[in-house]
Protein backbone atom coordinates (compact mmCIF):
# COMPACT_ATOMS: atom_id res chain seq x y z
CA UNK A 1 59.25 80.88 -40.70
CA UNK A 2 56.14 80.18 -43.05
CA UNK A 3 55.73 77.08 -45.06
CA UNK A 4 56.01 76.71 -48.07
CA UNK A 5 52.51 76.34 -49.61
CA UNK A 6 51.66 75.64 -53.46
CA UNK A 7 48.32 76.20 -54.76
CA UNK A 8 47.78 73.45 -57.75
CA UNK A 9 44.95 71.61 -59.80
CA UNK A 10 44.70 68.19 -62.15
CA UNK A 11 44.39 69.40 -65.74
CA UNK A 12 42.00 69.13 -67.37
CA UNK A 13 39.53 69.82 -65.02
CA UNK A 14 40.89 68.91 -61.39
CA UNK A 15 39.79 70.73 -58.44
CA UNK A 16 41.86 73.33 -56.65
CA UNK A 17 44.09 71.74 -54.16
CA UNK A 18 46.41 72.67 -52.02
CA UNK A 19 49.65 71.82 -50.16
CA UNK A 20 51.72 72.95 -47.49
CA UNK A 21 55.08 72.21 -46.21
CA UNK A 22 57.19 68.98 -47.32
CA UNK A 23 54.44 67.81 -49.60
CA UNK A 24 54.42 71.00 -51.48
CA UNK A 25 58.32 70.42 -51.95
CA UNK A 26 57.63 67.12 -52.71
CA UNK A 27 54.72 68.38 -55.60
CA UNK A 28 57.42 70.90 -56.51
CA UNK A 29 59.89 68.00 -57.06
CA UNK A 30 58.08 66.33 -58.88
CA UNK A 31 56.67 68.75 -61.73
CA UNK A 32 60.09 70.10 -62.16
CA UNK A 33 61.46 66.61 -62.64
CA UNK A 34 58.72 65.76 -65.08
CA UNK A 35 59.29 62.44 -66.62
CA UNK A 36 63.13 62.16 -65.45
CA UNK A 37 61.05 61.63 -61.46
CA UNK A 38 63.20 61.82 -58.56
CA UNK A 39 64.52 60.11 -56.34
CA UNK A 40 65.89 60.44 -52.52
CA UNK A 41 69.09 60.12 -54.25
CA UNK A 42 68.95 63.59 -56.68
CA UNK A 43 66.35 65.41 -53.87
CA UNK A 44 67.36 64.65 -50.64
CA UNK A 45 64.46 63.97 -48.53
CA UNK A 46 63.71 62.32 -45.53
CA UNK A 47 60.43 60.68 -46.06
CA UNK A 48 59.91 60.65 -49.85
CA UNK A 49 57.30 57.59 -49.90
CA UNK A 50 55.32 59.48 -46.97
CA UNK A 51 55.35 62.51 -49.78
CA UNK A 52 53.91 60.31 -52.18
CA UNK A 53 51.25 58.36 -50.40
CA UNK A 54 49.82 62.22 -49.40
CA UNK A 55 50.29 63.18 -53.01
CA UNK A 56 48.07 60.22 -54.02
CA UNK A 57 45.72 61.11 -51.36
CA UNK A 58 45.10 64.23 -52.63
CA UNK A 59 44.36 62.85 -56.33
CA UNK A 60 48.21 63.08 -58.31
CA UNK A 61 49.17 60.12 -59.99
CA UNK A 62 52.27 59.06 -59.04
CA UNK A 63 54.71 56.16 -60.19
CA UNK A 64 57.00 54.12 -58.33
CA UNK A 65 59.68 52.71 -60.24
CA UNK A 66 62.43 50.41 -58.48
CA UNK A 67 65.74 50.32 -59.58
CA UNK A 68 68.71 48.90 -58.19
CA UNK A 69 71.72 50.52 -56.92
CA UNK A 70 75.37 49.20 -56.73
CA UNK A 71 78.16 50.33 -53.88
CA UNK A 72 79.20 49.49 -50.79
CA UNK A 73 75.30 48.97 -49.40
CA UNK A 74 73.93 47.84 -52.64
CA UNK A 75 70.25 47.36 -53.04
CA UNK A 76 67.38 49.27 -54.61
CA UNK A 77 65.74 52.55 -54.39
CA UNK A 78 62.62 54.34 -55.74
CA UNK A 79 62.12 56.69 -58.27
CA UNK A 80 58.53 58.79 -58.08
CA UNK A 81 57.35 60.02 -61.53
CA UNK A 82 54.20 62.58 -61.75
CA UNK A 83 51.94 61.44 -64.31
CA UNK A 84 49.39 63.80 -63.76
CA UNK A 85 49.37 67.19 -65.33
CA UNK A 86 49.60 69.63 -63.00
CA UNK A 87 49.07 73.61 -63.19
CA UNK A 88 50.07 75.34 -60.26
CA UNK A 89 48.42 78.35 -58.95
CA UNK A 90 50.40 79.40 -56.34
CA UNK A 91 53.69 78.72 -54.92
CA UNK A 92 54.36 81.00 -51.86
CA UNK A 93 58.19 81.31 -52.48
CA UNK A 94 57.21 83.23 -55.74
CA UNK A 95 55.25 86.64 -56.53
CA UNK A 96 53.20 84.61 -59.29
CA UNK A 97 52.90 80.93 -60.35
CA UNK A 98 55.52 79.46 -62.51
């Protein structure tokens, strides 16, 4: 099986970069959500915060937002927002960008 691989850049004026695998789900994730973000919650994930921190690496600004949680293990989770705008090239599950 091939990985998924999506083709993006910064806007205005980023560079091309690109992502493979869970990142470029992660990327994917994120623009889709746009400001609503995501969480581990509403895209399961196993390793959303490792997502991020390569994200961030690779230039996308990227918000963390706690918020708490109620039930049975109460506590607090993350939410990731993109703040960058992103264009993307190329997404490999698709015939052209979206």
């Amino acid at each position: 099986m091939k990985k998924l691989t999506i083709t993006a850049r910064i806007l205005p004026d980023g560079a091309t970069i690109t992502v493979i695998g869970r990142d470029a789900w992660a990327l994917r994730n994120l623009v889709r959500a746009g400001a609503a973000g995501c969480t581990s919650i509403d895209h399961p994930g196993p390793r959303w915060s490792h997502y991020v921190f390569k994200l961030r690496g690779f230039g996308f600004l990227i918000d963390t937002i706690n918020e708490n949680h109620g039930g049975p293990f109460a506590g607090t989770h993350a939410r990731y927002v993109l703040r960058s705008a992103v264009q993307i090239l190329r997404d490999s599950d698709k015939q052209e960008a979206a």
